[in-house]
PDB file of N, CA and C in Angstrom:
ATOM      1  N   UNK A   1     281.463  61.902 261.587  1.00  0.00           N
ATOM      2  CA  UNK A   1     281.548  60.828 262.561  1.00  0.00           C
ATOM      3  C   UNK A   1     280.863  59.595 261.978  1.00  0.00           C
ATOM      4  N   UNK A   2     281.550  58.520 261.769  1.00  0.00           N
ATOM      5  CA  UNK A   2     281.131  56.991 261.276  1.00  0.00           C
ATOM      6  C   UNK A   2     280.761  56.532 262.479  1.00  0.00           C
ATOM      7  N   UNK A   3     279.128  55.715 262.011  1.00  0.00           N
ATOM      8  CA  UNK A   3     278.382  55.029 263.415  1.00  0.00           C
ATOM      9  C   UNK A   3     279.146  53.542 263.108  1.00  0.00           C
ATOM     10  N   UNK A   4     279.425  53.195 264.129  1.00  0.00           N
ATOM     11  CA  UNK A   4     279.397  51.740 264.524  1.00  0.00           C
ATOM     12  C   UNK A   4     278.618  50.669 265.269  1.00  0.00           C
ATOM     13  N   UNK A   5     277.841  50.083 264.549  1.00  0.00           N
ATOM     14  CA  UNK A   5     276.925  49.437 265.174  1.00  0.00           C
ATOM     15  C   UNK A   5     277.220  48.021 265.550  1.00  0.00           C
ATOM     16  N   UNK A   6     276.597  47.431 266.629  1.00  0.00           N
ATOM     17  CA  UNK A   6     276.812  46.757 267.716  1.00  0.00           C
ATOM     18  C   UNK A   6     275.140  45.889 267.962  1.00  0.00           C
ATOM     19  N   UNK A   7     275.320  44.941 267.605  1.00  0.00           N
ATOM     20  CA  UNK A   7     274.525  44.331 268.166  1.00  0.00           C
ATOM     21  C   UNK A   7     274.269  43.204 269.501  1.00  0.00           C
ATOM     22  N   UNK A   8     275.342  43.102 270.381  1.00  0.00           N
ATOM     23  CA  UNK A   8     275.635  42.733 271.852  1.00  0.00           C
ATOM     24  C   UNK A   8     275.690  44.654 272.699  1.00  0.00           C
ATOM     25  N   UNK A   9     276.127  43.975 273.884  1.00  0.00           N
ATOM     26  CA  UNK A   9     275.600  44.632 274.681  1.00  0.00           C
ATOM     27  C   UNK A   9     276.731  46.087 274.816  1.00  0.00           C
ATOM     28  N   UNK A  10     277.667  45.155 274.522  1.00  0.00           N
ATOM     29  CA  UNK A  10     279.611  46.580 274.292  1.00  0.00           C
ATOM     30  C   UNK A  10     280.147  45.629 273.270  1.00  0.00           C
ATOM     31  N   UNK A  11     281.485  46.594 273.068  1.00  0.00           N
ATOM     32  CA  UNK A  11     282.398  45.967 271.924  1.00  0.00           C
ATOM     33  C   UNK A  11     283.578  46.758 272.446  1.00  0.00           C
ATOM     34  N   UNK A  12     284.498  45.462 272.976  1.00  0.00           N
ATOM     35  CA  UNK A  12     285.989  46.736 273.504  1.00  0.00           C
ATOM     36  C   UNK A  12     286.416  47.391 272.276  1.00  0.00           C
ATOM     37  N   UNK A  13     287.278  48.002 273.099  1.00  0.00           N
ATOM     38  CA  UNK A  13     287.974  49.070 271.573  1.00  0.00           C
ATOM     39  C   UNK A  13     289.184  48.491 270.882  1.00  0.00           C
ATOM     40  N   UNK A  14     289.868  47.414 271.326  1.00  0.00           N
ATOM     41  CA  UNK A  14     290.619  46.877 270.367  1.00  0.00           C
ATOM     42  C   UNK A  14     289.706  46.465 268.942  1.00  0.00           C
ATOM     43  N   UNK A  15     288.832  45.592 269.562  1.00  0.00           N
ATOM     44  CA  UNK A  15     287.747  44.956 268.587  1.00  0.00           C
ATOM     45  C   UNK A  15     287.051  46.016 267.256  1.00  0.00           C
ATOM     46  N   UNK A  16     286.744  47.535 268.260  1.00  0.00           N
ATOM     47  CA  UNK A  16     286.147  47.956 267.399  1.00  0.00           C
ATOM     48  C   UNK A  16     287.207  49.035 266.321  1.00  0.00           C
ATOM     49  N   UNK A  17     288.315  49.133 267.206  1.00  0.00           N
ATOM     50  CA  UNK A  17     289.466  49.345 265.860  1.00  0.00           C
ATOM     51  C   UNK A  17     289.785  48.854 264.605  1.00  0.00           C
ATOM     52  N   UNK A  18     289.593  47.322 264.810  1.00  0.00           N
ATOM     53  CA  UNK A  18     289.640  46.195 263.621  1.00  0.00           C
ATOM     54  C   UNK A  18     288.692  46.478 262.745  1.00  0.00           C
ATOM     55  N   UNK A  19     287.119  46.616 263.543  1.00  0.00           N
ATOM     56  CA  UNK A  19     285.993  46.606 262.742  1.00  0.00           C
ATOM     57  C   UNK A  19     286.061  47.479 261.767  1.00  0.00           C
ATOM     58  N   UNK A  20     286.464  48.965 262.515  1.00  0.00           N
ATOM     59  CA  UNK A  20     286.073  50.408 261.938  1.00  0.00           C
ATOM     60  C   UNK A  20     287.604  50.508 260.788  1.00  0.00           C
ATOM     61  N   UNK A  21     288.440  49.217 260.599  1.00  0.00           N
ATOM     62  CA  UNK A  21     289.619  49.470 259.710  1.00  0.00           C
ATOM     63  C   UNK A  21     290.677  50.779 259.887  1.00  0.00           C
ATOM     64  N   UNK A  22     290.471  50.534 261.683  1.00  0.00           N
ATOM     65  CA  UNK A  22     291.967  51.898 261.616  1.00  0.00           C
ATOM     66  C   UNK A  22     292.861  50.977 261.743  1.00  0.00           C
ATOM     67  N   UNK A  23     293.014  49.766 262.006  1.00  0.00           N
ATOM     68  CA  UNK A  23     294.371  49.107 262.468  1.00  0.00           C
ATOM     69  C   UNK A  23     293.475  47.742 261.530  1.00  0.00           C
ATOM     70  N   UNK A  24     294.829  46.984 261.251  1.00  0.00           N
ATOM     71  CA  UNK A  24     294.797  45.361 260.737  1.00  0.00           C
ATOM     72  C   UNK A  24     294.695  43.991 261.241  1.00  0.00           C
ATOM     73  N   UNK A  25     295.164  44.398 262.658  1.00  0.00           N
ATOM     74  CA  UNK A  25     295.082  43.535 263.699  1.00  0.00           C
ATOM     75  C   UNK A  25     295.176  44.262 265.334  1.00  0.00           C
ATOM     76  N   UNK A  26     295.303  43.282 265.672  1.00  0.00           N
ATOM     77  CA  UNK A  26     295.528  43.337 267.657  1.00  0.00           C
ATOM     78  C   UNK A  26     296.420  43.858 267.654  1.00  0.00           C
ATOM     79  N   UNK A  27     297.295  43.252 267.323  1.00  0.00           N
ATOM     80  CA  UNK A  27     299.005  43.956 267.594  1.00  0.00           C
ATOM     81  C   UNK A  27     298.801  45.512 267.179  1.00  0.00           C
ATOM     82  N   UNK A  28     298.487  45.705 266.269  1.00  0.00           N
ATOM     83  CA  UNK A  28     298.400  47.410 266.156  1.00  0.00           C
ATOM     84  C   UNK A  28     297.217  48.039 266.790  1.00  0.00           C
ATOM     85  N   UNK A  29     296.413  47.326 266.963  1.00  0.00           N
ATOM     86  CA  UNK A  29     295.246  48.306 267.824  1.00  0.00           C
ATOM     87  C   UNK A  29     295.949  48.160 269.242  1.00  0.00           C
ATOM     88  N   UNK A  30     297.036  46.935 269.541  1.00  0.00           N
ATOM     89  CA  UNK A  30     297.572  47.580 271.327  1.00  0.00           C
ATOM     90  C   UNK A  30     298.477  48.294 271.387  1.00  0.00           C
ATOM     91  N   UNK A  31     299.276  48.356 270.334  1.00  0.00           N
ATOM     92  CA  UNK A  31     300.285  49.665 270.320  1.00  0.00           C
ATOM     93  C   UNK A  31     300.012  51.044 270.057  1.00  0.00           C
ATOM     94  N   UNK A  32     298.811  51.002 269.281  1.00  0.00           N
ATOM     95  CA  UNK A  32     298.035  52.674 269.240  1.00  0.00           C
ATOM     96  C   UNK A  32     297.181  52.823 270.774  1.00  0.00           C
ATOM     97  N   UNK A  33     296.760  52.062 270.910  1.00  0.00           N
ATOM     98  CA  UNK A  33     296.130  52.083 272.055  1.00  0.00           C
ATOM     99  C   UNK A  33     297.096  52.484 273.578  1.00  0.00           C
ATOM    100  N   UNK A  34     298.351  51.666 274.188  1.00  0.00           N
ATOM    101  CA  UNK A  34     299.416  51.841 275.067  1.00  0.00           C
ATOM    102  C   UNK A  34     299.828  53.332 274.570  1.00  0.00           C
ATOM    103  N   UNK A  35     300.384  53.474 273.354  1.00  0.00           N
ATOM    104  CA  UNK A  35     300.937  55.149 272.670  1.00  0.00           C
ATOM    105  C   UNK A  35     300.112  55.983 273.354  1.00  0.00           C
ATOM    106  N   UNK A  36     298.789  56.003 273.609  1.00  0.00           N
ATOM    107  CA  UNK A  36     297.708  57.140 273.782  1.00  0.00           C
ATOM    108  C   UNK A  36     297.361  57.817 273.061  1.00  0.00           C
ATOM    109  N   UNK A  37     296.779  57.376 271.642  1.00  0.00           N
ATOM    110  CA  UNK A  37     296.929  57.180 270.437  1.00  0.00           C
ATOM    111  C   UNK A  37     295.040  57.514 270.063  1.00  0.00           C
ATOM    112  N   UNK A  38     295.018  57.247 271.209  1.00  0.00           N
ATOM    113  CA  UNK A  38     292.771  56.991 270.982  1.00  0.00           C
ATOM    114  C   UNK A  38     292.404  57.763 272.043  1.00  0.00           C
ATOM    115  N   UNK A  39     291.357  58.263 271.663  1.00  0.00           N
ATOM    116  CA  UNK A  39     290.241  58.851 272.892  1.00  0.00           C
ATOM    117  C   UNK A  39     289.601  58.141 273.014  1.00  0.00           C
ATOM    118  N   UNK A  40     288.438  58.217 273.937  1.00  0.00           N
ATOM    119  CA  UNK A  40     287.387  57.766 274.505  1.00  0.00           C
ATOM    120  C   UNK A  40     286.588  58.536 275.407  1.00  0.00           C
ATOM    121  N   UNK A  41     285.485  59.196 274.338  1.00  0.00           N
ATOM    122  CA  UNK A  41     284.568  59.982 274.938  1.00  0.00           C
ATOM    123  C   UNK A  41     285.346  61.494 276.143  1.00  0.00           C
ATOM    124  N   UNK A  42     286.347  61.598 274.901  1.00  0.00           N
ATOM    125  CA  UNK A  42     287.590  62.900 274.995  1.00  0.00           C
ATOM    126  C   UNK A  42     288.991  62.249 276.144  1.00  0.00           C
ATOM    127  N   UNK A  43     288.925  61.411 276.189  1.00  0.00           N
ATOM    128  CA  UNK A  43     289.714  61.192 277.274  1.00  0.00           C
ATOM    129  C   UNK A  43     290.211  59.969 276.867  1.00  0.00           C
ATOM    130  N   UNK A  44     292.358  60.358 276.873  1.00  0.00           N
ATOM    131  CA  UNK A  44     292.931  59.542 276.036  1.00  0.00           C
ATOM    132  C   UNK A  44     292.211  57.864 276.917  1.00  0.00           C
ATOM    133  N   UNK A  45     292.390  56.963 276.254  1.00  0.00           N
ATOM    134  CA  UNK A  45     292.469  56.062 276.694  1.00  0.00           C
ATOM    135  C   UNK A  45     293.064  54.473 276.996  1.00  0.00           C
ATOM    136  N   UNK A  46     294.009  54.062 277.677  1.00  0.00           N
ATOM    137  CA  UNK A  46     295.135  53.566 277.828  1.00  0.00           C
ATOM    138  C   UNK A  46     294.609  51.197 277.586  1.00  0.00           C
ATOM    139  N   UNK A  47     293.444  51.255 277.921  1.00  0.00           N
ATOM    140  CA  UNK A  47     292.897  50.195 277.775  1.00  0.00           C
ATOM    141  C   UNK A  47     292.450  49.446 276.595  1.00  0.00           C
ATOM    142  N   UNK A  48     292.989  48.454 276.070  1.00  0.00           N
ATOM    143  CA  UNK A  48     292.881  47.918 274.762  1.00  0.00           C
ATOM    144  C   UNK A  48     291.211  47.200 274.953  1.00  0.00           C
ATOM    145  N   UNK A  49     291.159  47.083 275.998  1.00  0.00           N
ATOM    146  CA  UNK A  49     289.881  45.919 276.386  1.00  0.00           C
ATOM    147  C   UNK A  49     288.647  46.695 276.722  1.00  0.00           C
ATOM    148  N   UNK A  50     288.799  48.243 276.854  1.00  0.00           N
ATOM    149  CA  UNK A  50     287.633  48.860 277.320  1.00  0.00           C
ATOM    150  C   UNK A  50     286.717  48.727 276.849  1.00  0.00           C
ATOM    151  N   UNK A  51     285.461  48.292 277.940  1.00  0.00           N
ATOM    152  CA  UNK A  51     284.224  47.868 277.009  1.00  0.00           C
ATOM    153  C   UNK A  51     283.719  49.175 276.380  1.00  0.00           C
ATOM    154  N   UNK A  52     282.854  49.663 275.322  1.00  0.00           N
ATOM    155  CA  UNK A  52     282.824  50.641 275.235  1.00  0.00           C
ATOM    156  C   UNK A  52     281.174  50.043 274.419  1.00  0.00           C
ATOM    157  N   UNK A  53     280.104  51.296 274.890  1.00  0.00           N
ATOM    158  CA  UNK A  53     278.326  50.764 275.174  1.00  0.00           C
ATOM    159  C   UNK A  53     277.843  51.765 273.782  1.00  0.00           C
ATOM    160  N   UNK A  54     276.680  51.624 273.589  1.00  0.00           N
ATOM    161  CA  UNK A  54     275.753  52.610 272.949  1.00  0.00           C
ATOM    162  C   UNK A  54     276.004  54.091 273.204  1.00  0.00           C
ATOM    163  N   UNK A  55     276.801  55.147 272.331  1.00  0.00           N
ATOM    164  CA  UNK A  55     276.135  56.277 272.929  1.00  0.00           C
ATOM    165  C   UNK A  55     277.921  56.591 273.086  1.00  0.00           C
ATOM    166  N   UNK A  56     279.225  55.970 273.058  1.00  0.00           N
ATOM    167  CA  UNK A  56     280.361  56.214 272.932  1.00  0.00           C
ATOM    168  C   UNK A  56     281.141  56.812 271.642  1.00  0.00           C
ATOM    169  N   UNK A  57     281.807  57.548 272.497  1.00  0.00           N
ATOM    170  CA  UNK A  57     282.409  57.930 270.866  1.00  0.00           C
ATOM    171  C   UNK A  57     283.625  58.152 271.306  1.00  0.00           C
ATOM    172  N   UNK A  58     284.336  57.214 269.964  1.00  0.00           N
ATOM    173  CA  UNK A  58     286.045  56.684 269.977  1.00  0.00           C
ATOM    174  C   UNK A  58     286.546  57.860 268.877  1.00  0.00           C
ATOM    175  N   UNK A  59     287.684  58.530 269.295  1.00  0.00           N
ATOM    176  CA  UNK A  59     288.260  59.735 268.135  1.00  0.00           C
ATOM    177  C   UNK A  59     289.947  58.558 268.458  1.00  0.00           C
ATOM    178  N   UNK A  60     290.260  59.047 266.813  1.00  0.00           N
ATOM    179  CA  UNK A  60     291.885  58.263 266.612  1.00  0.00           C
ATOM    180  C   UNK A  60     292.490  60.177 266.710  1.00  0.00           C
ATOM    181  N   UNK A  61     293.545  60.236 267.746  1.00  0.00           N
ATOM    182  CA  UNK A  61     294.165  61.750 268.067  1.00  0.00           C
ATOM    183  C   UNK A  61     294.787  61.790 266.299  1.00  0.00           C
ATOM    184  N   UNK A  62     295.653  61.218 265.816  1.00  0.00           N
ATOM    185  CA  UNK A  62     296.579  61.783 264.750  1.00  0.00           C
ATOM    186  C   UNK A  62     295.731  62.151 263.141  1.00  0.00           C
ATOM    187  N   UNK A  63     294.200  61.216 263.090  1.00  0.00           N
ATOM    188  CA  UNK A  63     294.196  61.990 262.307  1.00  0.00           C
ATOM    189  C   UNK A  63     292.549  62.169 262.588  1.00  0.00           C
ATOM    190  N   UNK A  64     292.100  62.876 263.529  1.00  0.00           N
ATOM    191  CA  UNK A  64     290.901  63.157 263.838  1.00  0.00           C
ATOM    192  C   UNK A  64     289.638  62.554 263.530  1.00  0.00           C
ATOM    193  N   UNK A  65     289.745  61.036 263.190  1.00  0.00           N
ATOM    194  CA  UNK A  65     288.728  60.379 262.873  1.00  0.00           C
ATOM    195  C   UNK A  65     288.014  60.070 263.629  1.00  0.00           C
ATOM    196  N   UNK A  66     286.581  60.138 264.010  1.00  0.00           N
ATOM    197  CA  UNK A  66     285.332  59.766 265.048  1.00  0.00           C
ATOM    198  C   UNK A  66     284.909  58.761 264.657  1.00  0.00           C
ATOM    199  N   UNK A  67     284.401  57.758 265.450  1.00  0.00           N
ATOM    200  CA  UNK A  67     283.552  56.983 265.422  1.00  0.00           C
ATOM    201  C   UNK A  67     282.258  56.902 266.467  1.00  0.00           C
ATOM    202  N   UNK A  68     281.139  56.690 266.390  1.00  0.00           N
ATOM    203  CA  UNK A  68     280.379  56.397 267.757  1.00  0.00           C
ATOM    204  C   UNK A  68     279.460  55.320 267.591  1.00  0.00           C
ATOM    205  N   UNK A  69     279.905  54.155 268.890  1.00  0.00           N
ATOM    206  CA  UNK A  69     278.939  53.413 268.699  1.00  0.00           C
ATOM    207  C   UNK A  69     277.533  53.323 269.256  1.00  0.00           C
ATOM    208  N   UNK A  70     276.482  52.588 268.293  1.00  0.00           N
ATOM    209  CA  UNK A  70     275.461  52.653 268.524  1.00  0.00           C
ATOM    210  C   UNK A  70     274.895  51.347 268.083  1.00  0.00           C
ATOM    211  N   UNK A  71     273.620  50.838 269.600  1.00  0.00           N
ATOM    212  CA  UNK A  71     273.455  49.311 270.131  1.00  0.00           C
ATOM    213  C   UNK A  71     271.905  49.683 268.518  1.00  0.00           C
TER     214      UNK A  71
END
């Protein structure tokens, strides 16, 4: 599991898709994202904008990659 660190208070998950280099842009972090394509703290999640805090952890379903962020 790769930490992602955050120094504000959240970081939605489009944003932190870009960061963590699963997607290249927006456009592909909202189409993996709409697909149901991502978890969020096990539970697919359909929101490109979800804020997501300290202590979260984002899995990509297809190829089991974790991330969790931490403030």
């Amino acid at each position: 599991m790769k930490e992602i660190k955050i120094t504000t208070e959240y970081i939605k998950l489009g944003q932190l898709l870009k960061f963590a280099n699963v997607v290249t842009d927006g456009i592909d972090a909202k189409i993996m994202v709409q697909n149901g394509e991502i978890k969020v703290n096990d539970e697919v999640c359909t929101m490109r904008g979800k804020k997501l805090v300290d202590g979260d952890i984002v899995e990509v379903i297809y190829n089991g990659e974790k991330f969790i962020v931490k403030q």
